[in-house]
C-alpha atoms as a PDB file:
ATOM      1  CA  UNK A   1       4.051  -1.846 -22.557  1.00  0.00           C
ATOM      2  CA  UNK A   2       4.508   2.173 -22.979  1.00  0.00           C
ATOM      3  CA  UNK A   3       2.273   4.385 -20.857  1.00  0.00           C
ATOM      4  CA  UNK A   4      -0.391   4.870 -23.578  1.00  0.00           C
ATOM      5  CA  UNK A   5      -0.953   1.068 -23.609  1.00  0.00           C
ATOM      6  CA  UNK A   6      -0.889   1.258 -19.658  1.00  0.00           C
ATOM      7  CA  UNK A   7      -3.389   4.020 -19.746  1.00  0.00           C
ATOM      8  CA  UNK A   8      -5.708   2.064 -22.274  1.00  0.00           C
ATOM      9  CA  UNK A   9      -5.378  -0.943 -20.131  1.00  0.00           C
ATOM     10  CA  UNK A  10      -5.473   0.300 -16.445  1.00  0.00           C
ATOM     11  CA  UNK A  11      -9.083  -0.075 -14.759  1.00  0.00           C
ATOM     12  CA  UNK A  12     -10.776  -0.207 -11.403  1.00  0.00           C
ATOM     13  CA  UNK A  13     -10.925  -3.981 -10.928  1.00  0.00           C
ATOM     14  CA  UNK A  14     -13.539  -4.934  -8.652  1.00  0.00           C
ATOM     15  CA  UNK A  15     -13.373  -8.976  -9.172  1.00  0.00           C
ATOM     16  CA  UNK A  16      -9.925 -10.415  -7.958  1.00  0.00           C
ATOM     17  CA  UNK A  17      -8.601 -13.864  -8.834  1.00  0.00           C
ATOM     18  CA  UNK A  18      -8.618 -15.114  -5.253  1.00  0.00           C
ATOM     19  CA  UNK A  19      -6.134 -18.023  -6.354  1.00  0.00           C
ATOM     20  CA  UNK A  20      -3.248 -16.346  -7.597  1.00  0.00           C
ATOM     21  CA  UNK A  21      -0.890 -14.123  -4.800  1.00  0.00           C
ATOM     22  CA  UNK A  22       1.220 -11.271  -6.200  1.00  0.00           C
ATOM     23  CA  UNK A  23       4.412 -12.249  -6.475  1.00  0.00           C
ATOM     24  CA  UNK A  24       7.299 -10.426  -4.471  1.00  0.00           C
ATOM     25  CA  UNK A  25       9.111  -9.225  -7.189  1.00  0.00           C
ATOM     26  CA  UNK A  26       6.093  -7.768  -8.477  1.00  0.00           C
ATOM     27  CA  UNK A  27       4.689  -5.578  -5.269  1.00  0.00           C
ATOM     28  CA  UNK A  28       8.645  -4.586  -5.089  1.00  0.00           C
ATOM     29  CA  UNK A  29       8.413  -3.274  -8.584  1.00  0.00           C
ATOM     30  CA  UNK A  30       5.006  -1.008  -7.685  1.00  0.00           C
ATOM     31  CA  UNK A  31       6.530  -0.049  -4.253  1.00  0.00           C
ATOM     32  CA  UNK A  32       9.949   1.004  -6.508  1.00  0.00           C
ATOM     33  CA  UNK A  33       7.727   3.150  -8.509  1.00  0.00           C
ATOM     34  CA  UNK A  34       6.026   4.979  -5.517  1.00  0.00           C
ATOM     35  CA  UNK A  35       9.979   5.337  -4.636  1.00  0.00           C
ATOM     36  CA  UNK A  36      10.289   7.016  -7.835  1.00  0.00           C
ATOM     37  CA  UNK A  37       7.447   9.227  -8.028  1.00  0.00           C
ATOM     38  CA  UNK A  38       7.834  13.105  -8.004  1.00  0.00           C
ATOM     39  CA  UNK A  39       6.884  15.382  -5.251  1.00  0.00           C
ATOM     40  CA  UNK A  40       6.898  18.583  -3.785  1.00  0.00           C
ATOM     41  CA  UNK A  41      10.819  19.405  -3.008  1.00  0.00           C
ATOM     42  CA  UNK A  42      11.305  15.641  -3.204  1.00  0.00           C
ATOM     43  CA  UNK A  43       9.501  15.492   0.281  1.00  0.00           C
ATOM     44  CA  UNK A  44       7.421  12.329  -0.166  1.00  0.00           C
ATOM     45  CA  UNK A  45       5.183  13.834   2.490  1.00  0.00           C
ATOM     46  CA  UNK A  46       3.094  10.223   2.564  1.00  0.00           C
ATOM     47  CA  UNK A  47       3.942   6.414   3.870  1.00  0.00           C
ATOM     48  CA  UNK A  48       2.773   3.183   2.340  1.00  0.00           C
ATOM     49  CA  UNK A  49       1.847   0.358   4.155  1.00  0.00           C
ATOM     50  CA  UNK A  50       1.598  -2.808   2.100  1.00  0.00           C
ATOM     51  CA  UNK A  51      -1.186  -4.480   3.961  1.00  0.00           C
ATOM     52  CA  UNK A  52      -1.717  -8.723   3.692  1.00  0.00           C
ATOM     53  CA  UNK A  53      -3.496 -11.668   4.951  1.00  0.00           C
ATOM     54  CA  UNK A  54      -5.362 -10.543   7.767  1.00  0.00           C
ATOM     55  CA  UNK A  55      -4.524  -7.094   8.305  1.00  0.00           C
ATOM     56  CA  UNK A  56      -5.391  -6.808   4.593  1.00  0.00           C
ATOM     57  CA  UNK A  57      -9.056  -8.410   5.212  1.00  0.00           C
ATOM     58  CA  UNK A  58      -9.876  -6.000   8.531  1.00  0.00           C
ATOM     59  CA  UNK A  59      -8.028  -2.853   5.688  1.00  0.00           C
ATOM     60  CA  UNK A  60     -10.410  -4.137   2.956  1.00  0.00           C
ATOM     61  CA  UNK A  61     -13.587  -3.745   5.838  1.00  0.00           C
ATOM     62  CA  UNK A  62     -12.381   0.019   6.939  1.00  0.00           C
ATOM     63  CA  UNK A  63     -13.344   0.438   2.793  1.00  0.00           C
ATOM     64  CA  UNK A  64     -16.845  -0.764   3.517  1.00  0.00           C
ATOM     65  CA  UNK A  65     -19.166   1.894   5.182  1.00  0.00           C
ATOM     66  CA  UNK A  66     -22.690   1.858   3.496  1.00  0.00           C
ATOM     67  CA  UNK A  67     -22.301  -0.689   1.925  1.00  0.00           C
ATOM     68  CA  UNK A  68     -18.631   0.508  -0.289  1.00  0.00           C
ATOM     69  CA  UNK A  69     -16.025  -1.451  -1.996  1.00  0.00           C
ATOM     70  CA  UNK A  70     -17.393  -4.805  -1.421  1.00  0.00           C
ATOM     71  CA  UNK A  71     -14.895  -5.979  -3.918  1.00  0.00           C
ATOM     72  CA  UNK A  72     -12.237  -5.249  -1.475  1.00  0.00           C
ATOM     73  CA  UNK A  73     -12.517  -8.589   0.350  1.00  0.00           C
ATOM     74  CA  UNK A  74     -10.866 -10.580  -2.703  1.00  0.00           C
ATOM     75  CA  UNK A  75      -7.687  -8.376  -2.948  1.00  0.00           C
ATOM     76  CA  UNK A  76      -4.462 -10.017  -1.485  1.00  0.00           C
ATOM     77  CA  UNK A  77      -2.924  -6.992  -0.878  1.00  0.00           C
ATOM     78  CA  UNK A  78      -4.274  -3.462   0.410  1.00  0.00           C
ATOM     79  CA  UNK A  79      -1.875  -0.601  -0.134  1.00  0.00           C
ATOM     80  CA  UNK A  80      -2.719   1.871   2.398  1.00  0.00           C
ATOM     81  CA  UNK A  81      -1.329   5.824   1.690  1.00  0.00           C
ATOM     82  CA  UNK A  82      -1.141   7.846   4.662  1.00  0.00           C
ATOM     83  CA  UNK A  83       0.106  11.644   5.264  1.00  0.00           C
ATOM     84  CA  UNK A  84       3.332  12.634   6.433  1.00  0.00           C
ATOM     85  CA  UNK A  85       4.977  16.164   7.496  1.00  0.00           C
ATOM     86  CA  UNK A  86       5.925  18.017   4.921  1.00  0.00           C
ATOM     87  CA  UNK A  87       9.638  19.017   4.361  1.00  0.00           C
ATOM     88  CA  UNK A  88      10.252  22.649   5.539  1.00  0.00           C
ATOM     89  CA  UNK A  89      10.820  24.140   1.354  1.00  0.00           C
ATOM     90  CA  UNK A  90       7.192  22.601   0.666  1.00  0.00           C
ATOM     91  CA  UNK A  91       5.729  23.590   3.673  1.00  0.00           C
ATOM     92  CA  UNK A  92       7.067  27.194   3.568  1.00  0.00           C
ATOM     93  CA  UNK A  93       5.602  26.720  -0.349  1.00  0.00           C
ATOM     94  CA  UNK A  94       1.990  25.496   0.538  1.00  0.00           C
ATOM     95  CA  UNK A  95       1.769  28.030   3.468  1.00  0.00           C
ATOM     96  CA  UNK A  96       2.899  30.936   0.585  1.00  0.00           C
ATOM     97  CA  UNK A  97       0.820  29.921  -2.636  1.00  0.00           C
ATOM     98  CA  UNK A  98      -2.456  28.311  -0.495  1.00  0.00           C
ATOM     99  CA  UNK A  99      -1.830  24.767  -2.558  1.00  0.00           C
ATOM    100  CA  UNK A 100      -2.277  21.496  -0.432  1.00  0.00           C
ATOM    101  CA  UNK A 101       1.182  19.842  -2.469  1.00  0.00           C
ATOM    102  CA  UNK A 102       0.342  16.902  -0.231  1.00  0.00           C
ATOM    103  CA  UNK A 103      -2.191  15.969  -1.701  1.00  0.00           C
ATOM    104  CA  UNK A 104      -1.324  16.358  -5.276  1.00  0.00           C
ATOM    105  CA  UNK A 105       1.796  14.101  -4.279  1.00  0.00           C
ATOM    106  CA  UNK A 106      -0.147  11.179  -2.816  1.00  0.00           C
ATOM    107  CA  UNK A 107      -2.587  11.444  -5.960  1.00  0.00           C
ATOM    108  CA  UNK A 108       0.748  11.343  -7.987  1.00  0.00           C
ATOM    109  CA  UNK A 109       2.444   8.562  -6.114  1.00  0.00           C
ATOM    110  CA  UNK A 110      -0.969   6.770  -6.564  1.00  0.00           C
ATOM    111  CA  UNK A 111      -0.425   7.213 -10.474  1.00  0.00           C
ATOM    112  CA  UNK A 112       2.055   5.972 -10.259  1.00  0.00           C
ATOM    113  CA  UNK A 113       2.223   2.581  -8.237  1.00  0.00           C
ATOM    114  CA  UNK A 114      -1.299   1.594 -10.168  1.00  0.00           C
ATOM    115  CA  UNK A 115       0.725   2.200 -13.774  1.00  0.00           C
ATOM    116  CA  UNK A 116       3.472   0.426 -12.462  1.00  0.00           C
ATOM    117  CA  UNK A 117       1.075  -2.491 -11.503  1.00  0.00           C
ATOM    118  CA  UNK A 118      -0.581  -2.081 -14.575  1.00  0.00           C
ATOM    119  CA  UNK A 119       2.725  -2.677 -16.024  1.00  0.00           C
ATOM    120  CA  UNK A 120       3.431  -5.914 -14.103  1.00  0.00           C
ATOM    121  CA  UNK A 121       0.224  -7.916 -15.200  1.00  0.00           C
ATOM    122  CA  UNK A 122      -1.796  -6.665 -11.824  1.00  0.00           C
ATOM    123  CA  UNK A 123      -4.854  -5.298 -11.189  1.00  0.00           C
ATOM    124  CA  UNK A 124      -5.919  -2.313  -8.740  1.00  0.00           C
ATOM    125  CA  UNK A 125      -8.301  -0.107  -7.642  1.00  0.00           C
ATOM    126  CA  UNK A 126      -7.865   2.942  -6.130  1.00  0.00           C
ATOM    127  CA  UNK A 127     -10.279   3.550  -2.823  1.00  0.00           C
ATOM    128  CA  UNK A 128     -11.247   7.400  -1.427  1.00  0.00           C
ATOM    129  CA  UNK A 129     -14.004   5.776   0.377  1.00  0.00           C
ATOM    130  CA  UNK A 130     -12.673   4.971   3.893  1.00  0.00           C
ATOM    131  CA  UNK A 131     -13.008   4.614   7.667  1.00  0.00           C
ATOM    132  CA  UNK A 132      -9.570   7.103   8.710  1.00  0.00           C
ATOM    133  CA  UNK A 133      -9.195   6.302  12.496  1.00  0.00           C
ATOM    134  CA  UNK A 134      -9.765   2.494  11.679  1.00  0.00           C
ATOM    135  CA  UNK A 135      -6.997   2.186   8.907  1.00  0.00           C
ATOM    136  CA  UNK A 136      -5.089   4.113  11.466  1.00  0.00           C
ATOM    137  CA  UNK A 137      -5.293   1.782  13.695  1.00  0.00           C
ATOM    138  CA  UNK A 138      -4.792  -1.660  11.547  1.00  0.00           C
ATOM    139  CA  UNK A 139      -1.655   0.236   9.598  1.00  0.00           C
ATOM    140  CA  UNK A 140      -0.370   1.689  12.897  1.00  0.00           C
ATOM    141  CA  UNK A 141       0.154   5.294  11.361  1.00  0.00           C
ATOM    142  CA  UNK A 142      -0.476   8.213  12.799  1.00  0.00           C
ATOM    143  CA  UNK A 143      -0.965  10.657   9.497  1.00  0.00           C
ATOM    144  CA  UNK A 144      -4.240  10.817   8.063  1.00  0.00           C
ATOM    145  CA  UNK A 145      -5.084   7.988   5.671  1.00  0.00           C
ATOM    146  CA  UNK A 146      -6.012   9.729   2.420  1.00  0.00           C
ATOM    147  CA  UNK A 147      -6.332   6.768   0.114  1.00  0.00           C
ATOM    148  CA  UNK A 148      -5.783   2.607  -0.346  1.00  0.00           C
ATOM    149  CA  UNK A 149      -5.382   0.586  -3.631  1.00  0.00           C
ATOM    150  CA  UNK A 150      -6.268  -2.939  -3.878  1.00  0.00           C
ATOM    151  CA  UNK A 151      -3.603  -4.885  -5.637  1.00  0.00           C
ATOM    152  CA  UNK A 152      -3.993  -8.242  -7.326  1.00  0.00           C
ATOM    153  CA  UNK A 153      -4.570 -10.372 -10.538  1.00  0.00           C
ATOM    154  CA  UNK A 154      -8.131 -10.037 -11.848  1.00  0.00           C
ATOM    155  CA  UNK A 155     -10.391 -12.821 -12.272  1.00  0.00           C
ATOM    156  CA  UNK A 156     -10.596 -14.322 -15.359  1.00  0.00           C
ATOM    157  CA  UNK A 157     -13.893 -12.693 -16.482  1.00  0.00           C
ATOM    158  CA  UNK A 158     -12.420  -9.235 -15.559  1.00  0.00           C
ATOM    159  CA  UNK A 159     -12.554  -8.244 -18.672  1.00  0.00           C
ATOM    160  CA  UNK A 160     -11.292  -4.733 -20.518  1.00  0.00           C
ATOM    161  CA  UNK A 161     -14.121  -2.540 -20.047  1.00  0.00           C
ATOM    162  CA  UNK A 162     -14.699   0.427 -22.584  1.00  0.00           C
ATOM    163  CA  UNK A 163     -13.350   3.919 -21.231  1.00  0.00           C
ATOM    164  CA  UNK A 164     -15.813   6.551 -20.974  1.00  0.00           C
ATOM    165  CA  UNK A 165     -14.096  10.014 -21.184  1.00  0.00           C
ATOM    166  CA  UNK A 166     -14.365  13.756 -22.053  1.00  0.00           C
ATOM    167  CA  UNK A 167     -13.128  13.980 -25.894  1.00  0.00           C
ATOM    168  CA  UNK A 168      -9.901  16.238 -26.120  1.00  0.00           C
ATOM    169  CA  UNK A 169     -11.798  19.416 -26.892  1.00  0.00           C
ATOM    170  CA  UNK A 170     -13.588  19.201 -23.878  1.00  0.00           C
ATOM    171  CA  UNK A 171     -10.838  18.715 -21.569  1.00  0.00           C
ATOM    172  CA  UNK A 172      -8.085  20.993 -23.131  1.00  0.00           C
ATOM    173  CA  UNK A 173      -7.831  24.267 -24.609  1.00  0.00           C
ATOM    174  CA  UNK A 174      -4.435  26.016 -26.512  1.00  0.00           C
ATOM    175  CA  UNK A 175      -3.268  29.749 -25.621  1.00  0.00           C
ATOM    176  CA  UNK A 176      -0.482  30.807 -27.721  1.00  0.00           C
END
């Protein structure tokens, strides 16, 4: 599959197949990729805890204020991404130029592990909706959770939905 195909294909699943468990090959393959990922001064200012069985259940919950991310209950695995310190060269650089690189490096890492998913036959969905100190708590982190994927195989009626985007000449313009 190249990245175009991965890009056509990759959606927000919200209906997991609650039969099938990700292999361990697999969830090494999207944890590889997070490995992988560019980031500010090769910092990796973030930590990943791979949540399952239970502790993914009470993860999927921490997703569920007002009513949120129902569809969290049927994924085997919660990915939970969590802030770390920057390294001193991107610290010194988002103290200088006023840019919050950690975040731009969890959304990339993010990118990346749901490709790489994408890639292995698996589903995910990526969750901003969260309760912080709970996650905290169940992942036994200190940073600040910024985001958790669900990880999984779809269901079998899960199907490819249409994407709904800006066209090119709404989202790009060329200065020469």
């Amino acid at each position: 599959m190249n990245f175009n195909e991965i890009a056509r294909t990759r959606q927000s699943c919200r209906n997991y197949d609650p039969d099938r468990a990700v292999e361990g090959e697999k969830l090494r393959a999207v944890l590889e990729a997070a490995r992988l990922a560019p980031s500010a001064c090769n910092g990796q200012p973030y930590h990943i805890t791979v949540c399952k069985g239970e502790a993914a259940k009470r993860a999927a919950r921490a997703t569920q204020g007002m009513g949120m991310n129902k569809f969290a209950d049927g994924a085997p695995i919660i990915l939970v991404i969590s802030e770390e310190s920057y390294v001193k060269t991107a610290a010194l650089g988002a103290r200088v130029k006023k840019n919050d690189y950690r975040s731009m490096d969890i959304g990339i890492v993010a990118a990346y592990m749901t490709a790489e998913a994408t890639a292995q036959g698996l589903a995910t969905c990526i969750l901003g909706w969260l309760d912080d100190e709970k996650l905290r708590r169940i992942c036994g982190v200190d940073g600040a959770v910024r985001l958790a994927i669900t990880l999984g195989y779809a269901a079998e009626d899960d199907k490819l939905r249409e994407k709904k985007r800006k066209g090119l000449d709404k989202l790009t313009h060329t200065v020469e």
